[in-house]
Protein backbone atom coordinates (compact mmCIF):
# COMPACT_ATOMS: atom_id res chain seq x y z
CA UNK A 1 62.58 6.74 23.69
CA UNK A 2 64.31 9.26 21.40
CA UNK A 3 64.67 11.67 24.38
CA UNK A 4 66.35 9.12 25.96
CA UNK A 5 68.79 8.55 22.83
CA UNK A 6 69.44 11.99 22.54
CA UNK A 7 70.23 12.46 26.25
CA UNK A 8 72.65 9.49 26.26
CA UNK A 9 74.79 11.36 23.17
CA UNK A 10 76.11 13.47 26.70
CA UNK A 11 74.90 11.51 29.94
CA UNK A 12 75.75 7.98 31.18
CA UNK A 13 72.48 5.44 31.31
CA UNK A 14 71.33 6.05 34.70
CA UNK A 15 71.40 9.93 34.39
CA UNK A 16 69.43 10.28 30.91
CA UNK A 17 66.74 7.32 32.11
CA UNK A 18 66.43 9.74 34.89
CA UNK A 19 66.02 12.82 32.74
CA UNK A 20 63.82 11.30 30.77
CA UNK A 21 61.84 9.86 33.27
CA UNK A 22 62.00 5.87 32.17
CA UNK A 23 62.87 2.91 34.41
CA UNK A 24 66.70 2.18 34.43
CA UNK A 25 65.97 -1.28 33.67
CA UNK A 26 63.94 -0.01 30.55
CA UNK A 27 66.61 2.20 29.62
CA UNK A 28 69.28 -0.58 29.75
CA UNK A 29 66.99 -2.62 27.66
CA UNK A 30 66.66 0.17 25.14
CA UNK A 31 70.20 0.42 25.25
CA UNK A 32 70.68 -3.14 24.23
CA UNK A 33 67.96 -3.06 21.43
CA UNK A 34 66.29 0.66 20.80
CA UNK A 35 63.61 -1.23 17.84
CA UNK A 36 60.35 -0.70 19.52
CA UNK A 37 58.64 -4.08 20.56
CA UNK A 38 55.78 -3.98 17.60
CA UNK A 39 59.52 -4.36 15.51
CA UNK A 40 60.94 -7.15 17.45
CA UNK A 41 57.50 -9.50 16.76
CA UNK A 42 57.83 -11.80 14.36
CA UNK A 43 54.64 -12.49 11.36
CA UNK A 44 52.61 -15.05 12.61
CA UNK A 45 52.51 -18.30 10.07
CA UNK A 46 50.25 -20.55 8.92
CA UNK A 47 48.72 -23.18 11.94
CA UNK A 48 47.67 -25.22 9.06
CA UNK A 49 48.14 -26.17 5.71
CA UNK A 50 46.22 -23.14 3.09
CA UNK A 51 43.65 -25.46 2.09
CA UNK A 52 42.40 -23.37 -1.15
CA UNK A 53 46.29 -23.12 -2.44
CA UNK A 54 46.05 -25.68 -4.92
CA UNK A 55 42.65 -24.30 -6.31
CA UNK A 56 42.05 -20.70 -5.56
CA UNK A 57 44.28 -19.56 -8.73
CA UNK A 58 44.01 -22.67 -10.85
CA UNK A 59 40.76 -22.39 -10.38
CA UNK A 60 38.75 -19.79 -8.89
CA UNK A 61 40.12 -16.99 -10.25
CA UNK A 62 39.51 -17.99 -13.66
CA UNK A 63 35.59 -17.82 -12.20
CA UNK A 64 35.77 -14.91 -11.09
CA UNK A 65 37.38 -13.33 -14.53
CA UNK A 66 34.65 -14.63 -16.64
CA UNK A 67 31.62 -14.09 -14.39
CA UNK A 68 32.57 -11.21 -12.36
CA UNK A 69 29.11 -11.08 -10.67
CA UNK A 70 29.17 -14.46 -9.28
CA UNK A 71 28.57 -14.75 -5.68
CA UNK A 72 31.34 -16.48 -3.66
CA UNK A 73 28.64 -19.12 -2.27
CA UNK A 74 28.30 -20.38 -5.86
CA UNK A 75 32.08 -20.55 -6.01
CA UNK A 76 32.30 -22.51 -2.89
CA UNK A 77 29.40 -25.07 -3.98
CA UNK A 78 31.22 -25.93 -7.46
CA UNK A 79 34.56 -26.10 -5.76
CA UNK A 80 32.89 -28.87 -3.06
CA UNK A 81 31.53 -30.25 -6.30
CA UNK A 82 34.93 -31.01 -7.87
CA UNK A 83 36.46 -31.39 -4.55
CA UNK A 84 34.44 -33.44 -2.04
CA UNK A 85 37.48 -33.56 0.47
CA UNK A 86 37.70 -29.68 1.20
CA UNK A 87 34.61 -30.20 3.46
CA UNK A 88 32.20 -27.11 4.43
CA UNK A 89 34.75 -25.53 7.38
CA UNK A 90 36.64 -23.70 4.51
CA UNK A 91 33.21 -21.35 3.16
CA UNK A 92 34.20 -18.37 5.22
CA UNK A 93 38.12 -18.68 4.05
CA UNK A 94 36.95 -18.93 0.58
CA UNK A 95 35.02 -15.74 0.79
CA UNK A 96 37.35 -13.54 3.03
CA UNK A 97 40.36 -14.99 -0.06
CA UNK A 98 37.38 -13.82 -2.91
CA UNK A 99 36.66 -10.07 -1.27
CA UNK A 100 40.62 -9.44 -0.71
CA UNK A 101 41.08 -10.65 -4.45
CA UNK A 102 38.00 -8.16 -5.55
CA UNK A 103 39.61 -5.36 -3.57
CA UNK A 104 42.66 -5.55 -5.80
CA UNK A 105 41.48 -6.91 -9.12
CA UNK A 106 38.01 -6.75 -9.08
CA UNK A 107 36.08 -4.67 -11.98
CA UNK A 108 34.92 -0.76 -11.10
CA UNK A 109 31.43 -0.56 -9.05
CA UNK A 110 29.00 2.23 -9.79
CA UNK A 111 29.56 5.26 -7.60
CA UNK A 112 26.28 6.89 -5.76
CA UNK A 113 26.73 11.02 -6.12
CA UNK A 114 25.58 12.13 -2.58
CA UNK A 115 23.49 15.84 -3.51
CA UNK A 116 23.07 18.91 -2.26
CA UNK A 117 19.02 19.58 -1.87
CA UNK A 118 17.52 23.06 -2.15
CA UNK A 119 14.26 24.03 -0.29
CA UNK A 120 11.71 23.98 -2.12
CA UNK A 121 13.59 22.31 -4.65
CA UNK A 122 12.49 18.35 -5.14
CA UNK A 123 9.46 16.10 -3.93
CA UNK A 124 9.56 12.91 -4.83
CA UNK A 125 6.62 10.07 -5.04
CA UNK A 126 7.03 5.81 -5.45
CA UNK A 127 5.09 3.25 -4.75
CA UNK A 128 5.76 0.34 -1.93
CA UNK A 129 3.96 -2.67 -1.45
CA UNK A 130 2.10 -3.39 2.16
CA UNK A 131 1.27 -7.15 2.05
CA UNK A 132 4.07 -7.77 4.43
CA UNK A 133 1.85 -6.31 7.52
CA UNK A 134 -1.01 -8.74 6.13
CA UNK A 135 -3.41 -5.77 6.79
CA UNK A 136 -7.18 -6.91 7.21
CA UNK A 137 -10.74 -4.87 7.00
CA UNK A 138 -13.97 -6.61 8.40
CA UNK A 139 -11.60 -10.00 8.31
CA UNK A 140 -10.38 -9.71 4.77
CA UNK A 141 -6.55 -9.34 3.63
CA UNK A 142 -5.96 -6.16 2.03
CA UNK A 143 -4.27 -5.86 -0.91
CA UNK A 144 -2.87 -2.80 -1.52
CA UNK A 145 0.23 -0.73 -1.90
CA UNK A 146 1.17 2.93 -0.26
CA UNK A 147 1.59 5.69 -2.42
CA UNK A 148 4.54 8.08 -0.72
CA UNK A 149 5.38 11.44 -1.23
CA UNK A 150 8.29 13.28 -0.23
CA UNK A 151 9.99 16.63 0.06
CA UNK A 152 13.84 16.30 -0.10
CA UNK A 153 14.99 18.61 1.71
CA UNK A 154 12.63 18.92 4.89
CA UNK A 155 11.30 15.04 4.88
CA UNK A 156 7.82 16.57 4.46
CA UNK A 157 5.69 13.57 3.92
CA UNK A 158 2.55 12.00 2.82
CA UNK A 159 0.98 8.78 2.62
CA UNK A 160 -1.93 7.41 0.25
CA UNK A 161 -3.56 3.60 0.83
CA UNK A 162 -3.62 2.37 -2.87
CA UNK A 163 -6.12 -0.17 -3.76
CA UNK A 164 -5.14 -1.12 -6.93
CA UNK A 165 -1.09 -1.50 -8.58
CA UNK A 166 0.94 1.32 -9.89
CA UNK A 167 -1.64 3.32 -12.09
CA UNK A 168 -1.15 6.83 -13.50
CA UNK A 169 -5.08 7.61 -11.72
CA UNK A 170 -3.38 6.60 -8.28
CA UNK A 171 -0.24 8.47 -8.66
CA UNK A 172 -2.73 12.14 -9.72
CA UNK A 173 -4.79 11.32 -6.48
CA UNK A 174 -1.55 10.62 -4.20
CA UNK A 175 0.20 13.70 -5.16
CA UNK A 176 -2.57 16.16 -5.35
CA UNK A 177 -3.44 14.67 -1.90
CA UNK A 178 -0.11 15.51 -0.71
CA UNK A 179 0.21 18.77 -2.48
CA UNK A 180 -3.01 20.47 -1.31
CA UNK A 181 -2.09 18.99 2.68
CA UNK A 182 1.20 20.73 2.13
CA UNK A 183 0.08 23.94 0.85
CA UNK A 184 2.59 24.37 -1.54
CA UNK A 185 4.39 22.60 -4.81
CA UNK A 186 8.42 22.06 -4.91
CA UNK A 187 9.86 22.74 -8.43
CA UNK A 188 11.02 19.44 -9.68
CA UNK A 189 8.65 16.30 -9.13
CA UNK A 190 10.85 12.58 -9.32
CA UNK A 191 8.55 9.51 -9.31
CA UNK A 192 10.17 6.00 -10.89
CA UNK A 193 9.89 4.73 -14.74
CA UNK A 194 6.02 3.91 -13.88
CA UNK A 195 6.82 0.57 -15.19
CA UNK A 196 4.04 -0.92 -13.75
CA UNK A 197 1.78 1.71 -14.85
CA UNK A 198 3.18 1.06 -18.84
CA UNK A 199 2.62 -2.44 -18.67
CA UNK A 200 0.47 -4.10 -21.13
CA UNK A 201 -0.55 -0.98 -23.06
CA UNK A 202 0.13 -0.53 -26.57
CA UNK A 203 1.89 2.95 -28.09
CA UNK A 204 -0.81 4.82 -28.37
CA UNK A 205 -1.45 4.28 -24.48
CA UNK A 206 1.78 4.60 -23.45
CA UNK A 207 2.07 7.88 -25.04
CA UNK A 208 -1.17 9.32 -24.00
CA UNK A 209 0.13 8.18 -20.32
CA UNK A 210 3.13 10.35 -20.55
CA UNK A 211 1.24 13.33 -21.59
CA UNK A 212 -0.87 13.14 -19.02
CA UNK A 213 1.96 13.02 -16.18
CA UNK A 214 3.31 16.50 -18.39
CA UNK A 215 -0.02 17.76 -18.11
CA UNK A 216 -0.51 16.91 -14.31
CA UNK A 217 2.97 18.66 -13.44
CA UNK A 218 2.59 21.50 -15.98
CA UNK A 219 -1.19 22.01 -13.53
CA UNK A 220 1.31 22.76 -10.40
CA UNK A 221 4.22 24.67 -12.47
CA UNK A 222 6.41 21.39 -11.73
CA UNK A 223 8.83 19.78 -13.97
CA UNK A 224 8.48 16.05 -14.26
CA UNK A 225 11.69 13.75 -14.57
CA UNK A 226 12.18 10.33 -13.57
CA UNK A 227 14.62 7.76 -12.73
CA UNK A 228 15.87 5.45 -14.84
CA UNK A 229 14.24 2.06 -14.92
CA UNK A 230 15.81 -0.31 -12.45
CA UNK A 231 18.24 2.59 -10.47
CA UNK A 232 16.22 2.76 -7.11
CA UNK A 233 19.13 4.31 -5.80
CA UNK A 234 18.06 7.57 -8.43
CA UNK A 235 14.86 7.91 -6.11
CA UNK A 236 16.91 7.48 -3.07
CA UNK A 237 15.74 10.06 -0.82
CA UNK A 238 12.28 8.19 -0.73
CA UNK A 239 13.13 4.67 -1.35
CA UNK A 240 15.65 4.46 1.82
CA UNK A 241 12.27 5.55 3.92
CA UNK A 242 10.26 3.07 2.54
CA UNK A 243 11.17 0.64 4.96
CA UNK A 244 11.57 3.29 8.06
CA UNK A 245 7.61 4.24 7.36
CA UNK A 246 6.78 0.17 7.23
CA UNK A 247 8.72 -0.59 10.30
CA UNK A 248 6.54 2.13 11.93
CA UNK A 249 3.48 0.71 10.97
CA UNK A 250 3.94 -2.80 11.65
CA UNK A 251 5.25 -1.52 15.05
CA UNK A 252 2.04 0.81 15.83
CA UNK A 253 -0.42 -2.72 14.32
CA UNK A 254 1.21 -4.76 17.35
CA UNK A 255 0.80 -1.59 20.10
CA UNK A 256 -2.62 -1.46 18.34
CA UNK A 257 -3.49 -5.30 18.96
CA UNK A 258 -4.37 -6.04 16.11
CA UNK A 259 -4.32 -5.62 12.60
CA UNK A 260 -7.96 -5.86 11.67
CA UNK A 261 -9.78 -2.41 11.13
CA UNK A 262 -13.41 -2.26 10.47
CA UNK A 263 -13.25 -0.44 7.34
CA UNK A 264 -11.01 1.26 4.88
CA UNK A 265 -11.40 4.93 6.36
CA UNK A 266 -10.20 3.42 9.43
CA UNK A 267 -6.89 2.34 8.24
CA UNK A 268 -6.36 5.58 6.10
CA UNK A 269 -6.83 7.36 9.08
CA UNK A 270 -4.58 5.09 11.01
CA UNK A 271 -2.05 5.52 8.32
CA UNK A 272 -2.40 9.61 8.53
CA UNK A 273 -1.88 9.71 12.05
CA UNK A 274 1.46 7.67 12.03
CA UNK A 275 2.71 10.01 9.00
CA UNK A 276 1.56 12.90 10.97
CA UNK A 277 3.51 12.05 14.23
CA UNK A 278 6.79 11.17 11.53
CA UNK A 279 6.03 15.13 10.00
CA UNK A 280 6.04 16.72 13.65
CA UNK A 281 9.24 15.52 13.83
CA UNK A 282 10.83 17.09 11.02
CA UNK A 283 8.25 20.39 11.55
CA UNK A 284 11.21 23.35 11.90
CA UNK A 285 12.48 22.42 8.50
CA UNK A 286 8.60 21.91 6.95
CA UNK A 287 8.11 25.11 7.72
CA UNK A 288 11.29 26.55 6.94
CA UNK A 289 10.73 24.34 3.94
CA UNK A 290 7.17 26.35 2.75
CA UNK A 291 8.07 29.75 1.93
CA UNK A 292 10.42 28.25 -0.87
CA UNK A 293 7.37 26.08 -2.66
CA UNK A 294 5.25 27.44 -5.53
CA UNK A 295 1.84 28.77 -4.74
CA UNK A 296 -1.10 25.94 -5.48
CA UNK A 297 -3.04 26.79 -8.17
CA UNK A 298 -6.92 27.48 -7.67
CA UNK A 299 -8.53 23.93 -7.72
CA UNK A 300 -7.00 20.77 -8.47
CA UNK A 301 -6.81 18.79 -11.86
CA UNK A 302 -8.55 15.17 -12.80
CA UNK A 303 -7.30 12.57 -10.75
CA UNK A 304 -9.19 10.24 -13.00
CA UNK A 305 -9.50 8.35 -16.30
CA UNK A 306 -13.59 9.03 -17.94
CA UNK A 307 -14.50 6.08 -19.98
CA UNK A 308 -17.90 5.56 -22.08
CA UNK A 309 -19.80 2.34 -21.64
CA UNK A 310 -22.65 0.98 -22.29
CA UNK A 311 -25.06 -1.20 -20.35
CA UNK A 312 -25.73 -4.59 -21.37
CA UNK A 313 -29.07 -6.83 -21.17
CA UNK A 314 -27.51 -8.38 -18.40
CA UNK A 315 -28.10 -5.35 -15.88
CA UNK A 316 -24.50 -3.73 -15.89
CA UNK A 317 -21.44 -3.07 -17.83
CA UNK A 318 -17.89 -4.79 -17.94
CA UNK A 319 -14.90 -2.50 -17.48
CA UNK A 320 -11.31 -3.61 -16.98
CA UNK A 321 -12.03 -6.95 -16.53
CA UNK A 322 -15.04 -6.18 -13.80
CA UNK A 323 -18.68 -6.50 -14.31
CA UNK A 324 -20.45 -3.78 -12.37
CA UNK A 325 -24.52 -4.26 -11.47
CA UNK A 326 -26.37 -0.82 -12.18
CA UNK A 327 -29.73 -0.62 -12.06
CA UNK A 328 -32.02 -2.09 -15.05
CA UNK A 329 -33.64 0.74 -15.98
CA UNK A 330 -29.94 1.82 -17.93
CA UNK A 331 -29.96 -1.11 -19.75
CA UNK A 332 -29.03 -0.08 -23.28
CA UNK A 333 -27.97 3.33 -22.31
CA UNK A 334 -24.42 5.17 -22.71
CA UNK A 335 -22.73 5.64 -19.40
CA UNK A 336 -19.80 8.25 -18.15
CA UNK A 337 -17.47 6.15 -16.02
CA UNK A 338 -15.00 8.69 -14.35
CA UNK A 339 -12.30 5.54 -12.88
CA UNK A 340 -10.85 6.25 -9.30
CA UNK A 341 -8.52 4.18 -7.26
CA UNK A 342 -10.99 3.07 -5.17
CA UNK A 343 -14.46 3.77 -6.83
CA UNK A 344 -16.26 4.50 -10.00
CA UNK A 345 -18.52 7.68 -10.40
CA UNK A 346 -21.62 6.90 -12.65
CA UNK A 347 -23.23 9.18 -15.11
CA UNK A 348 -25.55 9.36 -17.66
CA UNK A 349 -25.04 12.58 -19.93
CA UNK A 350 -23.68 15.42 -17.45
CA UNK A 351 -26.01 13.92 -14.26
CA UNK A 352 -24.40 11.98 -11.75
CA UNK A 353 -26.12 8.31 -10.55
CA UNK A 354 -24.22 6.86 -8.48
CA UNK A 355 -20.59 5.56 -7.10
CA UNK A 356 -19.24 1.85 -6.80
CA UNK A 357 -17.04 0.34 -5.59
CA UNK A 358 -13.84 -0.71 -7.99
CA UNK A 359 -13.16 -4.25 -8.25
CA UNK A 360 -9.69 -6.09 -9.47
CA UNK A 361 -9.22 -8.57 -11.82
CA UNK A 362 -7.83 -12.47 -10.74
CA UNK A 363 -4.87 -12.37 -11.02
CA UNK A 364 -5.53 -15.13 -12.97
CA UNK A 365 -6.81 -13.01 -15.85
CA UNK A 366 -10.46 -14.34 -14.49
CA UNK A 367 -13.14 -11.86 -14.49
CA UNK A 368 -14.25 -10.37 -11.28
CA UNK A 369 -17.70 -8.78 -10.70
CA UNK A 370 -18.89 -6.07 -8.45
CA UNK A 371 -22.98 -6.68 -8.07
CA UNK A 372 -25.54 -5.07 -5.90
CA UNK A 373 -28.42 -7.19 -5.11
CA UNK A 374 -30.49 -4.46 -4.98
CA UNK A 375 -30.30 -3.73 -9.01
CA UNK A 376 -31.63 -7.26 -9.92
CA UNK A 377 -33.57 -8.80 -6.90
CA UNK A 378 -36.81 -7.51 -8.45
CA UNK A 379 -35.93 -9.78 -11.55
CA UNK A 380 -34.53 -12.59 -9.46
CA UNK A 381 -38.30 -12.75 -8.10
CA UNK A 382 -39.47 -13.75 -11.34
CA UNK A 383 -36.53 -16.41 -11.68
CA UNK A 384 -35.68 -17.91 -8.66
CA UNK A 385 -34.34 -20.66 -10.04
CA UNK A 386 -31.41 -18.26 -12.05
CA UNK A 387 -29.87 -18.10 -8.35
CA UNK A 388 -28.63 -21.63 -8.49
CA UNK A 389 -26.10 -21.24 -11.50
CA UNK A 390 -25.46 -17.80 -11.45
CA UNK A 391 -21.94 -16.32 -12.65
CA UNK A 392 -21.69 -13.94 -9.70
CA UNK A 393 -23.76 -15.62 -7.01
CA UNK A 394 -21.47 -15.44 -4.66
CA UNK A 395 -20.87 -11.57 -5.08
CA UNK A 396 -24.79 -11.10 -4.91
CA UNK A 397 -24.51 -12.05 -1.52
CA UNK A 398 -24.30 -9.02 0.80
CA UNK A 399 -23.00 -10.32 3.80
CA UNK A 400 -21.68 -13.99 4.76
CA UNK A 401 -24.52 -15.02 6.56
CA UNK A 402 -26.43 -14.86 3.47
CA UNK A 403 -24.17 -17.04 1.75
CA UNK A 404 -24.55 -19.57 4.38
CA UNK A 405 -27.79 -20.04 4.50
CA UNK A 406 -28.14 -20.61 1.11
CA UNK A 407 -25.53 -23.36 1.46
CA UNK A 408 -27.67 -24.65 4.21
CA UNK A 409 -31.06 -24.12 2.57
CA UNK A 410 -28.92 -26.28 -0.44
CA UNK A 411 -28.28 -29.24 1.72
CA UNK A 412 -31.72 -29.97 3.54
CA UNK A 413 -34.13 -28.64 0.62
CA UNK A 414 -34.93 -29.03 -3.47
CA UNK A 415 -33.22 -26.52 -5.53
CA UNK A 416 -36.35 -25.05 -6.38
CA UNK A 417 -37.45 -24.72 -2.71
CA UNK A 418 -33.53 -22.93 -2.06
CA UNK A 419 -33.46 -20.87 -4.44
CA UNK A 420 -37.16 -19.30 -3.80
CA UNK A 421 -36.39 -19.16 0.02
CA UNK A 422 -33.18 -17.66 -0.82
CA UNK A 423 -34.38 -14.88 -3.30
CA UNK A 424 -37.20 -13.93 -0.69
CA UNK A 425 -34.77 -13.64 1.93
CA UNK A 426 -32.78 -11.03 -0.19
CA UNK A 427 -36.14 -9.15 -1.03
CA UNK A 428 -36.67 -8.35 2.58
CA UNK A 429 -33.81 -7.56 3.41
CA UNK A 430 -33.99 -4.81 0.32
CA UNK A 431 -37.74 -3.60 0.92
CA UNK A 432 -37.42 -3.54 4.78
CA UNK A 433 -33.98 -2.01 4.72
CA UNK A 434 -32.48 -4.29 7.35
CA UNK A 435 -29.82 -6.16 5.78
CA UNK A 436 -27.60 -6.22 8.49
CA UNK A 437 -30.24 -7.10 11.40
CA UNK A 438 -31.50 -9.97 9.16
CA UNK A 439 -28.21 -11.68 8.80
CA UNK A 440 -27.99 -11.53 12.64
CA UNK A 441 -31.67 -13.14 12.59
CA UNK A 442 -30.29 -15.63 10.01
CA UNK A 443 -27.21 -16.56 12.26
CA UNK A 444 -29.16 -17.17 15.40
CA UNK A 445 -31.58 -19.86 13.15
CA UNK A 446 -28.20 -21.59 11.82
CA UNK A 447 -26.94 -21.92 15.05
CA UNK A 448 -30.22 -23.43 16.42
CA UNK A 449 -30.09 -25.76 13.72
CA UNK A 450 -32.86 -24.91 12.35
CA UNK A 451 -34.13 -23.52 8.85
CA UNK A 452 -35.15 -19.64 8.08
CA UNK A 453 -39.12 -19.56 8.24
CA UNK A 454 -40.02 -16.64 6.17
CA UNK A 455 -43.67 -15.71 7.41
CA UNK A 456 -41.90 -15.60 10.90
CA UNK A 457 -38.99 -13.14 8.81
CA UNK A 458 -41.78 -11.33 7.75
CA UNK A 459 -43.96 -11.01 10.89
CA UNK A 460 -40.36 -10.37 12.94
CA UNK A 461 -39.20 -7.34 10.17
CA UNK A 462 -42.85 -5.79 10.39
CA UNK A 463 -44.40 -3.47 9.51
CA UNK A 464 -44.87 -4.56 5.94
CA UNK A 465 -44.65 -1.21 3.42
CA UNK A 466 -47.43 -2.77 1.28
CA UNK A 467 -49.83 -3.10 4.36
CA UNK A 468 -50.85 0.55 4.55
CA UNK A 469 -53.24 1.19 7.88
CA UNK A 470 -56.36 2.81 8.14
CA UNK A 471 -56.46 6.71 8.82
CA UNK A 472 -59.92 7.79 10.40
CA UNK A 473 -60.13 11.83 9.68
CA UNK A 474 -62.78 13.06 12.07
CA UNK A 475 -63.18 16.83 10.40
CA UNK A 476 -63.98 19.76 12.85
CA UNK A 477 -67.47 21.27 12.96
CA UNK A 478 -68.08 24.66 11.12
CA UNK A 479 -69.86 26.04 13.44
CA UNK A 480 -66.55 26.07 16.04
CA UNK A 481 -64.80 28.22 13.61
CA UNK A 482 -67.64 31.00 13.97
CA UNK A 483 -66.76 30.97 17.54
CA UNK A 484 -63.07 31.51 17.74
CA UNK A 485 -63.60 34.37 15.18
CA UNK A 486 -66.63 35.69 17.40
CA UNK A 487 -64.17 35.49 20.22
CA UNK A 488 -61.45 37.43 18.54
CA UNK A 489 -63.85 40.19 18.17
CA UNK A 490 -64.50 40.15 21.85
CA UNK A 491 -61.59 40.84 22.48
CA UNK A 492 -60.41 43.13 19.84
CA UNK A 493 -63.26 45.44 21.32
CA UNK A 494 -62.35 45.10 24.90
């Protein structure tokens, strides 16, 4: 259009439309009225009455200047409050009128500092909580929580099945796990306040916590910080994969089938191989990554907290809430605990005994107890009838067909005759070793209908150890010994 109006300055219409290559009946139009036609439209008004004008500034902007947080669905719920006739068609012009009036006189919103990340530079570990998947082993929900680790700049990472919450003990075996599978330690290490970690200690604890974390980083050369308490967005370059890493999972459980595994090494390993496919994707930068991290120093630090406790008359020792069964012979004595994650390493003086399992409190604040049948059946013998009340019964029970017969043996016999039957049952199953083919036996009789029938137990789980069989010796004559040396000389002669 403006080499048209130019043109025209020295040409009549039809000669500059035609120069610059417009209709004729476009350039008589522009000739008429050169404002372009975005000019020439008119505002479009109001269809309808602005149902929020008698409210929005008598009203809701005096809201939103005294509780500048307020969401604009709590505005439009008071407002229907006061003013039943608006009706519920006006929610979305309510909130489009709130975000243009935040845009112009709203208060200042924190600003997020995108960084520059060096190799080598920054690995980062948190915490995030799995019960979403609704993860199973043997048929039981797993509780747990994944530790992650991270590497900034590459997207190294590492994952860690956590048993138990947030715990300083889980956070040393997470990272070292990571660290030594890397081959290398970055220079800074982030992880989150630990709140969870801090929680109901006193001080003392608190402080001894801390020094701990120094003295885990100081092991690798790193230097600790951590986010502030409530700023997730501090830890961002691992909390924004959290939920990449869980959508990941929950998508390889439903390619799987199922989300049942048979036992906890199966789902770490299931959880390894999905972190290991997510690390061969980023693997040019990993290993562009390595050169840059500090050298790993020659064996790795305690990943644990060692506690001293002593074994009571009742055949174990309590220990964060958790009575563990040991066997009776330690009654009375001084144990080493070393406390895990997932287990408990036993000793007595420097020699080792034994690991167990590490059991959780209710949540309740209820006591929880981690028992071994073996440790007390051969005083159970002697008191059957202990069985019937007993604080842990159910936990004695190794497997749930155990459990089920003693309901059974409950309901259609004396409590005298149960609990006998019941402790005998658990006997065999300890002397013959064959806890887990008994419980098979066990379910095939409840199924029948029928009642265990322990001489046929017996007689089926034979041999019995205390029957020892006869050995006939028949000893060699003498006299054959005089000729296999006779014979040697034969031949040595020959």
């Amino acid at each position: 259009m403006r080499l048209f109006m130019k043109l025209r300055q020295n040409h009549s219409v039809t000669v500059a439309a035609a120069k610059a290559e417009i209709g004729r009946t476009t350039a008589f139009r522009i000739e008429k009225d050169p404002r372009l036609p975005s000019q020439k439209t008119k505002p479009r008004e109001r269809r309808r009455p602005d149902p929020l004008a008698h409210i929005f500034d008598a009203e809701i902007v005096p809201l939103l200047q005294a509780a500048p947080g307020i969401r604009a669905v709590a505005i439009f719920e008071e407002m229907l409050r006061r003013h039943p006739e608006l009706g519920d068609g006006i929610r979305r012009t309510m909130e489009r009128r709130i975000r243009s009036w935040r845009a112009v006189h709203g208060a200042e919103q924190e600003v997020i500092f995108r960084q520059v990340h060096e190799p080598g530079r920054l690995g980062l570990s948190d915490f995030t909580n799995m019960d979403s998947l609704e993860v199973t082993i043997a048929g039981q929900l797993l509780d747990h929580l994944l530790y992650h680790f991270r590497l900034a700049y590459s997207g190294f990472e590492h994952g860690h099945v956590i048993l138990g919450g947030e715990s300083f003990v889980a956070l040393a075996e997470g990272l070292q796990n990571a660290l030594w599978s890397l081959g290398g330690a970055p220079h800074d290490h982030r992880s989150d306040s630990l709140s969870a970690a801090f929680r109901n200690l006193t001080a003392d604890e608190q402080e001894d916590l801390t020094l701990r974390y120094e003295e885990l980083c100081a092991h690798y050369h790193m230097k600790p910080t951590r986010n502030n308490k409530g700023i997730a967005h501090e830890n961002g370059s691992i909390e924004s994969v959290h939920g990449h890493i869980k959508a990941e999972i929950r998508d390889a459980l439903l390619m799987r089938g199922s989300n049942d595994f048979d036992d906890l090494a199966a789902y770490r390993a299931f959880i390894d191989e999905i972190v290991s496919r997510r690390n061969a994707h980023n693997l040019k930068r990993i290993e562009a990554e390595r050169p840059h991290l500090q050298d790993l120093p020659q064996r790795r630090t305690t990943d644990f907290e060692e506690v001293v406790v002593r074994v009571m008359r009742t055949g174990g020792f309590s220990l964060r809430k958790v009575f563990y069964s040991v066997p009776s012979r330690l009654i009375g004595h001084r144990l080493r605990v070393r406390l895990f994650d997932d287990r408990l390493d036993v000793f007595v003086g420097g020699t080792y005994l034994m690991t167990l399992s590490r059991g959780r409190g209710h949540p309740d604040g209820r006591h929880s107890q981690v028992v071994n049948y073996r440790h007390v059946i051969h005083s159970l013998r002697q008191k059957p009838m202990a069985l019937l009340r007993l604080v842990y019964r159910d936990q004695l029970f190794p497997r749930l067909e155990y459990r089920q017969t003693f309901e059974v043996l409950l309901e259609r016999l004396t409590d005298k005759q149960a609990c006998k039957t019941m402790v005998e049952i658990l006997a065999l199953a300890h002397e013959r070793t064959c806890e887990r083919e008994l419980a098979e036996q066990l379910a095939r009789t409840l199924d029948a209908g029928e009642l265990p029938d322990m001489a046929e137990l017996r007689k089926h789980f034979a041999p019995d150890p205390t029957a020892l069989p006869v050995v006939s010796v028949h000893l060699a004559p003498l006299s054959g010994y005089e000729v296999l040396v006779s014979a040697d000389q034969v031949g040595e002669r020959a």
